[in-house]
N, C-alpha and C. Protein backbone atom coordinates (compact mmCIF):
# COMPACT_ATOMS: atom_id res chain seq x y z
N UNK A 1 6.57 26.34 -5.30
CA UNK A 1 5.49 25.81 -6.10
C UNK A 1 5.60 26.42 -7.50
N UNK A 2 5.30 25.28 -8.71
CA UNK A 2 5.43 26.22 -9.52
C UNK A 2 4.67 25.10 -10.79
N UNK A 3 3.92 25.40 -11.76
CA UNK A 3 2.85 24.97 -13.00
C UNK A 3 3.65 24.51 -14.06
N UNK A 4 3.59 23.32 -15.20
CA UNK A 4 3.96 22.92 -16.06
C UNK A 4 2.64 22.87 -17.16
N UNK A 5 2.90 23.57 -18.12
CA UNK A 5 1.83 22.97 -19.03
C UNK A 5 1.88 22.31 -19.95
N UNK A 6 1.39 20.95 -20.38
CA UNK A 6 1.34 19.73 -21.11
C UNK A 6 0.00 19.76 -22.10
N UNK A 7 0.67 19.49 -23.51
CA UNK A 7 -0.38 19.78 -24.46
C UNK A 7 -0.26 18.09 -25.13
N UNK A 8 0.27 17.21 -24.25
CA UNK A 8 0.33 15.86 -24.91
C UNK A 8 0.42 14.66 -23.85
N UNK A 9 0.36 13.61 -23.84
CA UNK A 9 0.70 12.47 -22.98
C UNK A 9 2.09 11.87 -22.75
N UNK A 10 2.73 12.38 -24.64
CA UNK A 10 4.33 12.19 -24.83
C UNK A 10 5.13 13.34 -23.69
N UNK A 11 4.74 14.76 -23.65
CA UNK A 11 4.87 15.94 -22.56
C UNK A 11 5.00 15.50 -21.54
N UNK A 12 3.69 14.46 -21.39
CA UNK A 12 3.63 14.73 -19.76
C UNK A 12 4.91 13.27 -19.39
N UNK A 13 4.90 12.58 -20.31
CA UNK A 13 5.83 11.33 -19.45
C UNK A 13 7.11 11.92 -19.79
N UNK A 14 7.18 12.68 -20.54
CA UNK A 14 8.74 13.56 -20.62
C UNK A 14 8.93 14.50 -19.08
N UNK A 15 7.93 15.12 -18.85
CA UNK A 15 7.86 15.78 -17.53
C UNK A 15 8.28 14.64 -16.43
N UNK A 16 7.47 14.00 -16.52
CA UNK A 16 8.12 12.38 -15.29
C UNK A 16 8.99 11.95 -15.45
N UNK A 17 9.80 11.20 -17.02
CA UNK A 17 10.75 11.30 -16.88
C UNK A 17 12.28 11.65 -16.17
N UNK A 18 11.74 13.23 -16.69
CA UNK A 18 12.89 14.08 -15.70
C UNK A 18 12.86 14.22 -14.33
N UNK A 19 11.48 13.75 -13.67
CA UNK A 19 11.45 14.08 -12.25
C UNK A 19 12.07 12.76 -11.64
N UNK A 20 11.63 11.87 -12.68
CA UNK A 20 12.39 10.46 -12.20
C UNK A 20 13.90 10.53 -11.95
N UNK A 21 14.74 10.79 -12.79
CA UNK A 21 16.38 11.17 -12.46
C UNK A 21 16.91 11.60 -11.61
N UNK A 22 15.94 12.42 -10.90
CA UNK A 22 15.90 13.24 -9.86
C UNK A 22 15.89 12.00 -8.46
N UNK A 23 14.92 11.57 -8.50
CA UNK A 23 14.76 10.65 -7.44
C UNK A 23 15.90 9.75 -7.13
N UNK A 24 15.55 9.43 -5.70
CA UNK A 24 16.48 8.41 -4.95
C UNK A 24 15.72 7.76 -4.00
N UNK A 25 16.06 6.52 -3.62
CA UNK A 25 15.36 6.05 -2.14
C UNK A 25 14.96 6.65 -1.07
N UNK A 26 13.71 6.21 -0.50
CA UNK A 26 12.91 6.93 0.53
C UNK A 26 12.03 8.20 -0.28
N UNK A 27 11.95 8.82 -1.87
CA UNK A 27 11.76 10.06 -1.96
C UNK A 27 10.11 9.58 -1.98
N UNK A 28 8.98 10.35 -2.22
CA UNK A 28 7.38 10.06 -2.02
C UNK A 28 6.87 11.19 -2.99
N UNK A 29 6.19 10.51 -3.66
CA UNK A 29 5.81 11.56 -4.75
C UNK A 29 4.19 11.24 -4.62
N UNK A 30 3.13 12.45 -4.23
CA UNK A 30 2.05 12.03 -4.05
C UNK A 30 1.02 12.83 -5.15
N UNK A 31 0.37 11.54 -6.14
CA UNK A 31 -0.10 12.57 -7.08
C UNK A 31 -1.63 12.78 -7.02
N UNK A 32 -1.88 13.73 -7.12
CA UNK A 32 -3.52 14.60 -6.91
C UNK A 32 -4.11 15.18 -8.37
N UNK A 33 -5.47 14.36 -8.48
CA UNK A 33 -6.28 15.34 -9.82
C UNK A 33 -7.65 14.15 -9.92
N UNK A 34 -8.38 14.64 -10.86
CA UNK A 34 -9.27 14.17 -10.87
C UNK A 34 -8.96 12.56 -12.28
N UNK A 35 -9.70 12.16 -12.72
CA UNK A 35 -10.11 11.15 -13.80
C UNK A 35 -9.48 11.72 -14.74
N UNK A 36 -8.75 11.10 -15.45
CA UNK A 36 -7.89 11.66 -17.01
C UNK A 36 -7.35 12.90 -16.47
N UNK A 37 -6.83 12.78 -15.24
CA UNK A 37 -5.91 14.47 -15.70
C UNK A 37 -4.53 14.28 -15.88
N UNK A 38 -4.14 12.88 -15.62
CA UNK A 38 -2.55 12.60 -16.04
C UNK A 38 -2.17 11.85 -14.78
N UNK A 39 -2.18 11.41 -14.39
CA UNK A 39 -1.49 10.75 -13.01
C UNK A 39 -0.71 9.52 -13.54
N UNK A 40 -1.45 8.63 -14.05
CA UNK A 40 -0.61 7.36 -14.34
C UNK A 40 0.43 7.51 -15.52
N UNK A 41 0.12 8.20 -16.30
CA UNK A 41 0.68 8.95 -17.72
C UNK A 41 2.29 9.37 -16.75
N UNK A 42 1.70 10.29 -16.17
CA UNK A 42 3.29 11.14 -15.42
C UNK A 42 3.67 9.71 -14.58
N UNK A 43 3.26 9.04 -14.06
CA UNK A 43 3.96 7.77 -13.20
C UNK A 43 5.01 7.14 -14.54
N UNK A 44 4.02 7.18 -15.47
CA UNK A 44 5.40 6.03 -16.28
C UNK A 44 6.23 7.15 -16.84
N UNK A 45 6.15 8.08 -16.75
CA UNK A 45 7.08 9.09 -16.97
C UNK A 45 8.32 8.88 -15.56
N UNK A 46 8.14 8.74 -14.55
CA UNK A 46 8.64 8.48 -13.62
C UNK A 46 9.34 7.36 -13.37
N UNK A 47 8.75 6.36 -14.07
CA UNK A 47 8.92 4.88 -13.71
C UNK A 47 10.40 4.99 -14.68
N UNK A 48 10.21 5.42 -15.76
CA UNK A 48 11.39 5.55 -16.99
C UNK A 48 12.65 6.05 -16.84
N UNK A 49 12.48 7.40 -15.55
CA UNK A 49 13.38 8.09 -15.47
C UNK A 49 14.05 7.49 -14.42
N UNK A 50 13.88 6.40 -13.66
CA UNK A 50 14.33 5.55 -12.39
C UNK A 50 14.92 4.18 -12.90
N UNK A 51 14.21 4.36 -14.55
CA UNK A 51 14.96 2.71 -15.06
C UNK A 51 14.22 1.84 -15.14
N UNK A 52 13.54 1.63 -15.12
CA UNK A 52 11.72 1.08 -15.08
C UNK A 52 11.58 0.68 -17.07
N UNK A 53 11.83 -0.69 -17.12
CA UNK A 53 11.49 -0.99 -18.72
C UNK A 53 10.24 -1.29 -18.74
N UNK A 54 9.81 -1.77 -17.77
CA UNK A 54 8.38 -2.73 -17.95
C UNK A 54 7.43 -1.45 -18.76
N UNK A 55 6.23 -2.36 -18.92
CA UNK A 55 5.20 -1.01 -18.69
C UNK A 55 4.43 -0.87 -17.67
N UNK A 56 3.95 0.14 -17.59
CA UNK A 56 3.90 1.01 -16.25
C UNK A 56 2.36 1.22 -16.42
N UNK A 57 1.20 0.14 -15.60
CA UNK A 57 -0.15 0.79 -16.12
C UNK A 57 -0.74 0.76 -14.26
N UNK A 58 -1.86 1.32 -14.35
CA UNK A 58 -2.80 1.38 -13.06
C UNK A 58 -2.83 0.49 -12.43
N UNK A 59 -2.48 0.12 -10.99
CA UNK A 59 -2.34 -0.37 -10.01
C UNK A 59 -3.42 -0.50 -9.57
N UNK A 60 -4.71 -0.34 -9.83
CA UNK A 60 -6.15 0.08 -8.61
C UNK A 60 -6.54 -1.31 -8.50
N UNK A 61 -6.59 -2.26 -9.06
CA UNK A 61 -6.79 -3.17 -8.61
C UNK A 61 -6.13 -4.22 -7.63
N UNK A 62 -4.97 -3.94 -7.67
CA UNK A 62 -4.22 -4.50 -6.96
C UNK A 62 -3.24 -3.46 -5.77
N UNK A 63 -3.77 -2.10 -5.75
CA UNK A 63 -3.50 -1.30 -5.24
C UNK A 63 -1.94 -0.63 -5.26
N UNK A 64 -0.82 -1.79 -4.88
CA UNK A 64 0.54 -1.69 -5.21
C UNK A 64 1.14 -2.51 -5.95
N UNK A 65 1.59 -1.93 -7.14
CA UNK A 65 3.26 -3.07 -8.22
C UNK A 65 4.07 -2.33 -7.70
N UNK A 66 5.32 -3.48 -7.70
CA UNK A 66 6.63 -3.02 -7.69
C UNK A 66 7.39 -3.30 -8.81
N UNK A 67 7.69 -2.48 -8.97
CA UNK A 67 9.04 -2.41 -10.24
C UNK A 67 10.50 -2.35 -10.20
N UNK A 68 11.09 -2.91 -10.91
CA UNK A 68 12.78 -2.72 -11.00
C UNK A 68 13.32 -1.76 -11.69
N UNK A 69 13.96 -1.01 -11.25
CA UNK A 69 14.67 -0.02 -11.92
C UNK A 69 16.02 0.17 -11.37
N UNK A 70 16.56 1.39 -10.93
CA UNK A 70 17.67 1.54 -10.67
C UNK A 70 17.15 1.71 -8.95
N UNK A 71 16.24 1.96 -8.83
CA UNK A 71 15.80 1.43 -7.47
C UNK A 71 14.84 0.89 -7.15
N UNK A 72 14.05 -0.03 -6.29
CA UNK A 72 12.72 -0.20 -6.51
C UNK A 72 11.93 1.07 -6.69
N UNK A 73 11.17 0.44 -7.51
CA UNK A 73 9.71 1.84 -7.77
C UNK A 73 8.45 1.21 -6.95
N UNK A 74 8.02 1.36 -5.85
CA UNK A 74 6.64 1.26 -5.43
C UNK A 74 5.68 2.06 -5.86
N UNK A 75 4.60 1.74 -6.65
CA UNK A 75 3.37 2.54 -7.78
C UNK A 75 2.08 2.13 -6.77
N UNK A 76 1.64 2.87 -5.98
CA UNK A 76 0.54 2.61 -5.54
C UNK A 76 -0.59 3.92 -5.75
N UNK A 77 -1.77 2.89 -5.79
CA UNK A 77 -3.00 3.85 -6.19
C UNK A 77 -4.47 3.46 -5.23
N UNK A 78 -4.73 4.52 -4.62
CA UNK A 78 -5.16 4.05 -3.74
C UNK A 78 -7.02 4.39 -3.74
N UNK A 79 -7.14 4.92 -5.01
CA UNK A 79 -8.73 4.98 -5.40
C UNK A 79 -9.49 3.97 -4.95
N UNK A 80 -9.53 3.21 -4.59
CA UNK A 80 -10.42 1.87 -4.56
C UNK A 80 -10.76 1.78 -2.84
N UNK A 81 -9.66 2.30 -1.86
CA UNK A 81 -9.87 2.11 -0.79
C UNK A 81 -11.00 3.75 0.14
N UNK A 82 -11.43 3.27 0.76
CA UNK A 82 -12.15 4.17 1.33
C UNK A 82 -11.50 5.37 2.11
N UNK A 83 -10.40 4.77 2.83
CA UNK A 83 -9.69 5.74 3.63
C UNK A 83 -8.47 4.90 4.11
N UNK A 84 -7.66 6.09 5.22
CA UNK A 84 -6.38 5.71 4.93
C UNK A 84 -6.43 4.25 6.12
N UNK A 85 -7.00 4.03 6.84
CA UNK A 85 -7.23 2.73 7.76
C UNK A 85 -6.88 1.11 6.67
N UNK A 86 -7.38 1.49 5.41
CA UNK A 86 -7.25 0.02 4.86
C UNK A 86 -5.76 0.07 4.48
N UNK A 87 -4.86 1.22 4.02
CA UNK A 87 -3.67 1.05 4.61
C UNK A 87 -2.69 0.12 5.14
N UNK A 88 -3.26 0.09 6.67
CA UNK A 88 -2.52 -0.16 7.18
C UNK A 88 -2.24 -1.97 7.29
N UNK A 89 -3.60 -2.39 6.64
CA UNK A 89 -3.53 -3.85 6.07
C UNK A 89 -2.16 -4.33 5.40
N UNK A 90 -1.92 -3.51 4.66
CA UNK A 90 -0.80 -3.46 3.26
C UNK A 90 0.44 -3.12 3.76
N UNK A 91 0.80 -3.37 5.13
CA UNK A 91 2.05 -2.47 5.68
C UNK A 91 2.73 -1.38 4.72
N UNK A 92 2.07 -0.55 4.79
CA UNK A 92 2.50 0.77 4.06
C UNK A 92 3.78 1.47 4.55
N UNK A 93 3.93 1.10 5.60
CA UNK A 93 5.30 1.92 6.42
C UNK A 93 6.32 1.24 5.61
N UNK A 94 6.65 0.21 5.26
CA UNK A 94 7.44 -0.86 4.92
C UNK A 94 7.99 -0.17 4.00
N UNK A 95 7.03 0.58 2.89
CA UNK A 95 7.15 1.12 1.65
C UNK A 95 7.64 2.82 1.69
N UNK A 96 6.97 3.18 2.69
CA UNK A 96 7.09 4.87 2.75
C UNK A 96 8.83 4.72 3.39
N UNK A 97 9.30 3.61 4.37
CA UNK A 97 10.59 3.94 5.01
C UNK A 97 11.50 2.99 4.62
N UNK A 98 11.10 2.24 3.19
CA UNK A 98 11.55 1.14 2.28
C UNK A 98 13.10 1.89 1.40
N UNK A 99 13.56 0.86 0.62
CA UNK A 99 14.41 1.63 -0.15
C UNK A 99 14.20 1.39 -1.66
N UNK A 100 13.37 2.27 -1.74
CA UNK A 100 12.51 2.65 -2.83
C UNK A 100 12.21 4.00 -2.95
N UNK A 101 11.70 3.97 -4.48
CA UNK A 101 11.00 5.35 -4.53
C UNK A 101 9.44 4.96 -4.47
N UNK A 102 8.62 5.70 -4.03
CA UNK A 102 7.22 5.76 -3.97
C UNK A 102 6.35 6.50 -4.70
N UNK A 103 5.20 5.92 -5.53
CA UNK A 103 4.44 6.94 -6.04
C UNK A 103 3.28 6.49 -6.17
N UNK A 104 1.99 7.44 -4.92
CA UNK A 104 1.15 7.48 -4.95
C UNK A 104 -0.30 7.85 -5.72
N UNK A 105 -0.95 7.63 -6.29
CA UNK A 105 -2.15 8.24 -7.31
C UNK A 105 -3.24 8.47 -6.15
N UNK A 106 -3.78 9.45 -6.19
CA UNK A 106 -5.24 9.40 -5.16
C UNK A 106 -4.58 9.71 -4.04
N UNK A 107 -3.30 9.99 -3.85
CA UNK A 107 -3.02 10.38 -2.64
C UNK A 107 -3.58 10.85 -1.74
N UNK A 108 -4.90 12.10 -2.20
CA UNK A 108 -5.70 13.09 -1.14
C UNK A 108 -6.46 11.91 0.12
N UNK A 109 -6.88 10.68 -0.47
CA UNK A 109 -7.34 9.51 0.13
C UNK A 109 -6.91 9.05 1.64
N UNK A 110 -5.52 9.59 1.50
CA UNK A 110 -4.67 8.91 2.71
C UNK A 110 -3.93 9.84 3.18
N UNK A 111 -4.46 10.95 3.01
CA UNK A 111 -3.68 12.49 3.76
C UNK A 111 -3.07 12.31 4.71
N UNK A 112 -3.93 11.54 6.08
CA UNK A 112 -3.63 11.72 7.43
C UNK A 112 -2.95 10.97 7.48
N UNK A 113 -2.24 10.05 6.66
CA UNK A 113 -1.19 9.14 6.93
C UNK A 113 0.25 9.26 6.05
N UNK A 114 0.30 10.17 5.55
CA UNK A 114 1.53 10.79 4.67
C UNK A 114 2.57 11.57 5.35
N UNK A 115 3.73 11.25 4.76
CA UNK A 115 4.65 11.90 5.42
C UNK A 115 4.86 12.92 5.29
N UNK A 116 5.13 14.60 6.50
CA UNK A 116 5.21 15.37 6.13
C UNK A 116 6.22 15.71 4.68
N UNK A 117 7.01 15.00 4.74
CA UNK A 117 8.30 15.62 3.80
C UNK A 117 7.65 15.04 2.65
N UNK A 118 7.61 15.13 1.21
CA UNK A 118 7.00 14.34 -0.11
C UNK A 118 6.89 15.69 -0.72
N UNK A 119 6.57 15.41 -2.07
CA UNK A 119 6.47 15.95 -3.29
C UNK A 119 5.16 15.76 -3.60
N UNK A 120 3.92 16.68 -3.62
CA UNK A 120 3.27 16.41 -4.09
C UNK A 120 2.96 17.49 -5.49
N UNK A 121 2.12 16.88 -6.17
CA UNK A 121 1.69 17.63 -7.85
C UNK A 121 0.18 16.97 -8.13
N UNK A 122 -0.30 18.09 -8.24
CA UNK A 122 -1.84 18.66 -8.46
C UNK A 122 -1.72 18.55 -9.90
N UNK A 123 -2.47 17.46 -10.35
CA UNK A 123 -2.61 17.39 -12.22
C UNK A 123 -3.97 17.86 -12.35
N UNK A 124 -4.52 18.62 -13.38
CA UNK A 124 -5.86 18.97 -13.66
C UNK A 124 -5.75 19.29 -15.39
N UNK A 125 -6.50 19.46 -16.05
CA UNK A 125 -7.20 19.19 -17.10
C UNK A 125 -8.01 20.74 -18.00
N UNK A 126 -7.82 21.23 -18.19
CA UNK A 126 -8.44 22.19 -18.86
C UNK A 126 -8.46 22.40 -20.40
N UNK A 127 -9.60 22.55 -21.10
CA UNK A 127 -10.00 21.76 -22.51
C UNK A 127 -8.55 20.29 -22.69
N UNK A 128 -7.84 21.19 -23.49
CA UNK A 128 -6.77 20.27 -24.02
C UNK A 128 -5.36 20.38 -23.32
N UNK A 129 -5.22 21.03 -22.14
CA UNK A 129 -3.97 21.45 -21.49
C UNK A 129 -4.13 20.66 -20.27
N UNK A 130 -2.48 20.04 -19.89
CA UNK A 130 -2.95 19.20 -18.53
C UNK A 130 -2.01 20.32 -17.96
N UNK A 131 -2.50 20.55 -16.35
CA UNK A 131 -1.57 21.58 -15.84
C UNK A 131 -0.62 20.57 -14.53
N UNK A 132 0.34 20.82 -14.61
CA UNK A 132 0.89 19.58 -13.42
C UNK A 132 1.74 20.94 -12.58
N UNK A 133 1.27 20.98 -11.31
CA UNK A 133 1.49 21.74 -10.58
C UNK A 133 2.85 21.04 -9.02
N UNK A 134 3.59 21.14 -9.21
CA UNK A 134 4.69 20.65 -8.40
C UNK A 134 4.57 21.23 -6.84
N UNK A 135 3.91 21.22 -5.93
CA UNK A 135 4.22 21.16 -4.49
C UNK A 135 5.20 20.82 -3.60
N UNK A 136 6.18 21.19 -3.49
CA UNK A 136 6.99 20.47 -2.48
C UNK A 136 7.10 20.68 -0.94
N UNK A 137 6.76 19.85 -0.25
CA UNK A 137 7.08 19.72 2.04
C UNK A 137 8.35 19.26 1.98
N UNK A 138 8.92 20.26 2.26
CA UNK A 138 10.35 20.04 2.78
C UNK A 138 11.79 19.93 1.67
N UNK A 139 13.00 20.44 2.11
CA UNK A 139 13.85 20.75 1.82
C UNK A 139 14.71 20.21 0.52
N UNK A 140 13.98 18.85 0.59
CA UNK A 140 14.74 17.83 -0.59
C UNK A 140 13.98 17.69 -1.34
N UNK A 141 13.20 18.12 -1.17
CA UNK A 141 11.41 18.17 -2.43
C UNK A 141 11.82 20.06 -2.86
N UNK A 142 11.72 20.83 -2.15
CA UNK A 142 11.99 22.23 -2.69
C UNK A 142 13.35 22.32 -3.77
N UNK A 143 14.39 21.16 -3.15
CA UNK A 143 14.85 21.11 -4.34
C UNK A 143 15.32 20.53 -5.73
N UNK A 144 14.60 19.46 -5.52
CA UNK A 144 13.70 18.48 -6.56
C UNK A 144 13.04 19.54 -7.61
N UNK A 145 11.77 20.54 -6.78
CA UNK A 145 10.93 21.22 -7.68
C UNK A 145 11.83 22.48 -8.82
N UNK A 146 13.07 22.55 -7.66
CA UNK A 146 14.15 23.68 -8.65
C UNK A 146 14.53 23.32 -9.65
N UNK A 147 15.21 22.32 -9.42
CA UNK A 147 15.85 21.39 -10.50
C UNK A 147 15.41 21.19 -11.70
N UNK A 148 13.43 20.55 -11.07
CA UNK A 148 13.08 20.46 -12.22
C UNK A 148 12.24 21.77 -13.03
N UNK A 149 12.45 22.60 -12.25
CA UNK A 149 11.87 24.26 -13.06
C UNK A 149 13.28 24.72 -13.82
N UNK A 150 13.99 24.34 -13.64
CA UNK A 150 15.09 24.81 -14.45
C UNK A 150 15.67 24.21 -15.33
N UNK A 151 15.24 22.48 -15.30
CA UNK A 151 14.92 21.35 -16.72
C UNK A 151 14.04 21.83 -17.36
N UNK A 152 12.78 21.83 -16.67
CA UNK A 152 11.97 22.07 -17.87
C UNK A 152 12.14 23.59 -18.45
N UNK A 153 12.60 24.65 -17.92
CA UNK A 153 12.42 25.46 -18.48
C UNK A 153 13.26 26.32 -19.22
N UNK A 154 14.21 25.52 -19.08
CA UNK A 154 15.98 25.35 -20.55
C UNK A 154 16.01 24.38 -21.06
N UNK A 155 14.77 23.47 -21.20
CA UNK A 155 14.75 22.32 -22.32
C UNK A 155 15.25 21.17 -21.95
N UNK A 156 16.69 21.07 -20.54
CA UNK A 156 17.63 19.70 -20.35
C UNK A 156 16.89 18.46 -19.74
C-alpha cells in the first residue's frame, strides 16, 4: 500500500495514465472516495493509458460504457444502485471474467461481489490535495502498485 499526492486534475489523470499501461485483460481496478475526490478524473487517466481516445465521462446513468482501446475498457459506476443484487441484472460476471480491463467507481457498493484479486485506491480530498491511495489483493496488483511507486516516484 502506498499514497500519491495530487495538487491538480492534470496530476491525477497523469497518475491514471500510468496505471493504465500497466493494465491488461481481466485486471479490476476498484475505485473508493467520496463526491469530487477524483474517481472519474483518475478513470480517464486510465482510459488514456489503455488507448481510450474518446472522452471518458460518468457512467451513473447508464451504469456501464465500453470503450476501445488497446483492450476493451469496461467503466462502470455503480452509485445509483442500492446494492450489489442489481448487479446481477447487468451480467457483471461477463465483464469481471471478460477480456477487458475493468473500472469500477463506488465500488464499496458491491463489496460482496468483487473479486478477491483487484486493485483497489481510496481517493479522498483534503483542502486542495487529492490523496489516491493504491491497495492491492493479490500478487499481480502488488505488482502493478510497485511499478507504479517507482513511476511515480522517478518521474517515468
Amino acid at each position: 500500500m502506498f499514497e500519491i499526492e495530487s495538487l491538480s486534475a492534470k496530476r491525477t489523470q497523469s497518475i491514471g495514465k500510468l496505471l493504465g499501461e500497466k493494465l491488461k485483460p481481466k485486471d479490476i481496478i476498484c475505485l473508493y472516495g467520496d463526491l469530487g475526490a477524483g474517481k472519474t478524473c483518475l478513470s480517464k487517466g486510465i482510459a488514456a493509458g489503455l488507448g481510450v481516445s474518446e472522452n471518458i465521462t460518468s457512467p451513473t446513468f447508464t451504469i456501464i460504457k465500453e470503450y476501445k482501446g488497446r483492450y476493451p475498457v469496461y467503466h462502470i459506476d455503480v452509485y445509483r444502485l442500492s446494492s450489489s443484487a442489481d448487479m446481477l441484472d447487468l451480467g457483471y460476471e461477463e465483464y469481471f471474467d471478460g477480456d477487458g480491463v475493468v473500472i469500477i467507481e463506488w465500488a464499496d457498493i458491491i463489496e460482496d461481489i468483487l473479486p478477491e484479486e483487484r486493485l483497489d485506491i481510496q481517493l479522498s480530498k483534503k483542502d486542495k490535495v487529492h490523496i489516491i491511495k493504491f491497495i492491492p489483493r493479490g500478487n499481480r496488483y502488488v505488482i502493478i502498485a510497485e511499478e507504479m511507486k517507482k513511476s511515480v516516484c522517478t518521474g517515468n
